[in-house]
N, C-alpha and C. Protein backbone atom coordinates (compact mmCIF):
# COMPACT_ATOMS: atom_id res chain seq x y z
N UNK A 1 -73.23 -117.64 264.48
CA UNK A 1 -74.33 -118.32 265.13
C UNK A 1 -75.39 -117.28 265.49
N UNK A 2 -76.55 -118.16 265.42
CA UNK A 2 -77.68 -116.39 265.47
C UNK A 2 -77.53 -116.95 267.45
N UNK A 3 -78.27 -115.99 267.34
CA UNK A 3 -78.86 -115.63 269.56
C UNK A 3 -80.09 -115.73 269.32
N UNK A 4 -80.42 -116.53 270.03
CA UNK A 4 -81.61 -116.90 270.25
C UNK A 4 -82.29 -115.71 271.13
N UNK A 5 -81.79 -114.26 271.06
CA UNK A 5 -83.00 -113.53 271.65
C UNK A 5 -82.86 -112.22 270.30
N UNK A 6 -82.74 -113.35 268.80
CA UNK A 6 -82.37 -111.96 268.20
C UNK A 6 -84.08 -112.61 267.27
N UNK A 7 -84.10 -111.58 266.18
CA UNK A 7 -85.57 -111.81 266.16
C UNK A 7 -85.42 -111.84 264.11
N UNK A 8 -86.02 -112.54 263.73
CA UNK A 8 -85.83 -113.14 262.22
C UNK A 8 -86.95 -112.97 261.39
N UNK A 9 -86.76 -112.44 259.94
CA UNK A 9 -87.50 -112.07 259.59
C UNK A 9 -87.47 -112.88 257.86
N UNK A 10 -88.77 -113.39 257.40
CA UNK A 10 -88.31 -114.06 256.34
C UNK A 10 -88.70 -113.14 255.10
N UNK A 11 -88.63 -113.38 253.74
CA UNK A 11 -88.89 -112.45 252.67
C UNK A 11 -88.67 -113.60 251.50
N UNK A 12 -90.04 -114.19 251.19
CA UNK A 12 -89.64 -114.88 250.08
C UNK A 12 -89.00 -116.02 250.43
N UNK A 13 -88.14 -116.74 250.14
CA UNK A 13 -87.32 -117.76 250.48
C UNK A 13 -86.26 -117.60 251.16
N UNK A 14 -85.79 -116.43 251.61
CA UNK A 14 -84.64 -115.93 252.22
C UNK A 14 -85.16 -115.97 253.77
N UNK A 15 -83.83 -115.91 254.55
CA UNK A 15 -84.00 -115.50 256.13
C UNK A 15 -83.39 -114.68 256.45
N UNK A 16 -83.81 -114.03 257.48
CA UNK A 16 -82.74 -112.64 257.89
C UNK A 16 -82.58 -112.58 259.23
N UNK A 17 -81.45 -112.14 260.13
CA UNK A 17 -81.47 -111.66 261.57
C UNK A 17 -81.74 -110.30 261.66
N UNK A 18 -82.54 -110.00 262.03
CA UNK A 18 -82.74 -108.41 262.51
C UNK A 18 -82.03 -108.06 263.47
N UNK A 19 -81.07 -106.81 263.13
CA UNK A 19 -79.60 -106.66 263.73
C UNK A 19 -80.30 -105.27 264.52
N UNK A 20 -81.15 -104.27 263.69
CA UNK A 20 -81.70 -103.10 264.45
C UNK A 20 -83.02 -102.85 263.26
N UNK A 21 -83.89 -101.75 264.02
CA UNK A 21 -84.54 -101.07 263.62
C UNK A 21 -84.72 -100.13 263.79
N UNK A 22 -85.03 -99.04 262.35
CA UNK A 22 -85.48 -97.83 262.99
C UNK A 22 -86.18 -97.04 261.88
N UNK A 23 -86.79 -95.85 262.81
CA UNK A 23 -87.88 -95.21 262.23
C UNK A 23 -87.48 -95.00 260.68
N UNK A 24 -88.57 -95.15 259.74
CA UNK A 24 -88.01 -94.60 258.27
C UNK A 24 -87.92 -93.36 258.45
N UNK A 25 -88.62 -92.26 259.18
CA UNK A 25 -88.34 -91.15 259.11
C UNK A 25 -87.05 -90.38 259.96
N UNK A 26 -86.06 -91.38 260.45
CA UNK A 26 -84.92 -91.01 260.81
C UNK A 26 -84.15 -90.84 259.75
N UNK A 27 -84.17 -91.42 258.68
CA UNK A 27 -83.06 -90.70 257.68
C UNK A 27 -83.39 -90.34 256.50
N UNK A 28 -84.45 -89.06 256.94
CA UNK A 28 -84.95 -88.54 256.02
C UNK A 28 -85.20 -87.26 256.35
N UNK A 29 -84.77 -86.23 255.41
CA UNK A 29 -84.64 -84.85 255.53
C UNK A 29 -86.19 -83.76 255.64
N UNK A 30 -86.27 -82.93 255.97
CA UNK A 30 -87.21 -82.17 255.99
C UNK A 30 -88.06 -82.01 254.35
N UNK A 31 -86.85 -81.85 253.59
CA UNK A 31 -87.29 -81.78 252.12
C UNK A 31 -87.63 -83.27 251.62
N UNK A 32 -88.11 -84.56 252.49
CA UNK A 32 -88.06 -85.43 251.99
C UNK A 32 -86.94 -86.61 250.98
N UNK A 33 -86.00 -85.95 251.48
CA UNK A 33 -84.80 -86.46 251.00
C UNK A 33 -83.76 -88.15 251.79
N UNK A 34 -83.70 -88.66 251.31
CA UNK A 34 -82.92 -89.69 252.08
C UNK A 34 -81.63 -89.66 252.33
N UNK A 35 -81.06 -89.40 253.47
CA UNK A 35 -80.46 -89.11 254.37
C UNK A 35 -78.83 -89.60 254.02
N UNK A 36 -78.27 -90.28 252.96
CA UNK A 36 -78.04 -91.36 252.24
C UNK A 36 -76.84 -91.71 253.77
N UNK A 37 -75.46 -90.60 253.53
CA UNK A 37 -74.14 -90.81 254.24
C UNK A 37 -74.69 -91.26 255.96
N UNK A 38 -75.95 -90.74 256.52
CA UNK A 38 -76.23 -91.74 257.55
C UNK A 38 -76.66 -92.72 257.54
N UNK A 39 -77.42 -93.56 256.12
CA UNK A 39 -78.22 -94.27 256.39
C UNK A 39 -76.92 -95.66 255.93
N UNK A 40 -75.64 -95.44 255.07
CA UNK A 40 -74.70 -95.66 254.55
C UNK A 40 -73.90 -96.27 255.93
N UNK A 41 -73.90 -95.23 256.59
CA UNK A 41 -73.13 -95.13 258.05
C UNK A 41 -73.83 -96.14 258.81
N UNK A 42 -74.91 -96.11 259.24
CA UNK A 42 -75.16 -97.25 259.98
C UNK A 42 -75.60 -98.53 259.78
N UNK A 43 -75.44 -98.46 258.27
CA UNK A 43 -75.60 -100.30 257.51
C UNK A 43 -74.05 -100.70 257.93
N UNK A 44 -72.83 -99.97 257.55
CA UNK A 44 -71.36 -100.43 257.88
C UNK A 44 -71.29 -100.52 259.09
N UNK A 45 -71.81 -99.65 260.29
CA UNK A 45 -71.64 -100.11 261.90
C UNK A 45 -72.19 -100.81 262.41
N UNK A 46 -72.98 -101.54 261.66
CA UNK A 46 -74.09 -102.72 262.16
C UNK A 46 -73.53 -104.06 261.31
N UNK A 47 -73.19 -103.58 260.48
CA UNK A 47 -72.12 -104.96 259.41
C UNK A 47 -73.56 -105.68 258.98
N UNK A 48 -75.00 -104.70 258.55
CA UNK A 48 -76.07 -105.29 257.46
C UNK A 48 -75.47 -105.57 255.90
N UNK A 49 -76.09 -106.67 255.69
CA UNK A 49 -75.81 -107.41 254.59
C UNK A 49 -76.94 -106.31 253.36
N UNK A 50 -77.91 -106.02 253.98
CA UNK A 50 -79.18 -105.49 253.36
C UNK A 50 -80.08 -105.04 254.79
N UNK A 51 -80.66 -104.21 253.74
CA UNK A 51 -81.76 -103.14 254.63
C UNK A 51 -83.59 -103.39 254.17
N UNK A 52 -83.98 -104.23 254.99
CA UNK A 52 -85.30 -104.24 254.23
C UNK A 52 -86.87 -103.31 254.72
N UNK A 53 -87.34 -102.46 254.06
CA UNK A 53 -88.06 -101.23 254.73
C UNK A 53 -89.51 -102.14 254.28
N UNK A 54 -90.08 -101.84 255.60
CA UNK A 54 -91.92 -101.96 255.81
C UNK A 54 -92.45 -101.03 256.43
N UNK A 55 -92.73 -99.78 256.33
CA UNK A 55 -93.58 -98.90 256.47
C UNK A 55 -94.05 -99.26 258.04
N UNK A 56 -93.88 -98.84 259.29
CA UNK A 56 -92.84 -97.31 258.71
C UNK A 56 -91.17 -97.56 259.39
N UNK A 57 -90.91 -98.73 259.59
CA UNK A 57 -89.56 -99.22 259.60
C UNK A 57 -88.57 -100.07 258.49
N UNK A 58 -86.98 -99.33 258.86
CA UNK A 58 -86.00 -99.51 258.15
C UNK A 58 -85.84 -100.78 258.85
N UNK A 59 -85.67 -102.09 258.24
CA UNK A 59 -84.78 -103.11 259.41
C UNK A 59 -83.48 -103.62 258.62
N UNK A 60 -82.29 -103.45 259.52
CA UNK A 60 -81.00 -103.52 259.11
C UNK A 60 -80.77 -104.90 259.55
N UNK A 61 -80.60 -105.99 258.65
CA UNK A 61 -80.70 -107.12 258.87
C UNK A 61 -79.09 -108.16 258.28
N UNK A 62 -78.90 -109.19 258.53
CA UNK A 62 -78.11 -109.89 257.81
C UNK A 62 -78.74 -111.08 257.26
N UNK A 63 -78.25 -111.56 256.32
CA UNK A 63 -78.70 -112.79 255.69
C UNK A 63 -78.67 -113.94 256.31
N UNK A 64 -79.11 -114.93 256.37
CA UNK A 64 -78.96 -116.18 257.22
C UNK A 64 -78.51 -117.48 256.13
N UNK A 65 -77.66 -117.91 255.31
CA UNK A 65 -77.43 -118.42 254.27
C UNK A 65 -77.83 -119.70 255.08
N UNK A 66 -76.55 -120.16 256.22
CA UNK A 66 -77.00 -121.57 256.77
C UNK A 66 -77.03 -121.78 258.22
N UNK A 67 -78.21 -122.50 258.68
CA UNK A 67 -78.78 -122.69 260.34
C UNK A 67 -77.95 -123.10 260.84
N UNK A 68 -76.90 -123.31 261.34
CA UNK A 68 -76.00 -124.19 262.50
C UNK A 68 -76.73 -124.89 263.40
N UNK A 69 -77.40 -126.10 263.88
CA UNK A 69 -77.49 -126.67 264.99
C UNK A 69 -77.49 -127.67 265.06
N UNK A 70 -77.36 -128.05 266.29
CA UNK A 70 -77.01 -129.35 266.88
C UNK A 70 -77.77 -130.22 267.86
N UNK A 71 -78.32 -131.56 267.37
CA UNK A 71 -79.44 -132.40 268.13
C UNK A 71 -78.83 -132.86 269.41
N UNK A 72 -79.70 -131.96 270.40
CA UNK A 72 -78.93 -132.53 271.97
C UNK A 72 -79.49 -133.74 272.31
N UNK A 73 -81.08 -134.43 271.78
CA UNK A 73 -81.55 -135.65 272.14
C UNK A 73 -82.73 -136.20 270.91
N UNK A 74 -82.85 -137.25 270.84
CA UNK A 74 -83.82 -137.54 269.91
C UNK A 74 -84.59 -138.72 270.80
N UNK A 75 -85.55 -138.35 271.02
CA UNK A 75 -86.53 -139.60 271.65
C UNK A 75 -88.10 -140.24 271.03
N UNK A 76 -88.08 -141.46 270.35
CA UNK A 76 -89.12 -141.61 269.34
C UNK A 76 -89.76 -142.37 269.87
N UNK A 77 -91.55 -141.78 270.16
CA UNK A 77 -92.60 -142.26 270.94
C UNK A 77 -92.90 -143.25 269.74
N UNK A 78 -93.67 -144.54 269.59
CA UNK A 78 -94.35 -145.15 268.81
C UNK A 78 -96.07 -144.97 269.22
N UNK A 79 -96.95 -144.98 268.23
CA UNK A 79 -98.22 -144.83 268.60
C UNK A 79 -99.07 -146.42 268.66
């Protein structure tokens, strides 16, 4: 179930929960290198499905395949 204080990001037809973010230049080496075994490391401790980067953030996200919810009331005004 997502939390309603988590924050969603769409791409195309897909949905995503944004699980974290962080700087692109955190896992990236002086020589411009990508950082891989940390950046590896914290997709598995976050349990991201996928990582989607927008300049200048990494966002470690999960997929949202299907919405779960449930109608607490339905009330239909006529005009």
């Amino acid at each position: 179930m997502i939390s309603a204080y988590r924050k969603l990001l769409r791409q195309k037809e897909d949905l995503f929960e944004i699980v974290e973010t962080f700087m692109i230049e955190y896992f990236y080496s002086d020589e411009r290198l990508l950082k891989q075994d940390l950046f590896d490391a914290w997709k598995g401790h976050l349990k991201a499905d996928v990582v989607l980067k927008k300049d200048p953030h990494f966002f470690f996200c999960k997929k949202i395949d299907d919405i779960e919810f449930e109608m607490v009331g339905l009330e239909v005004i006529e005009a």
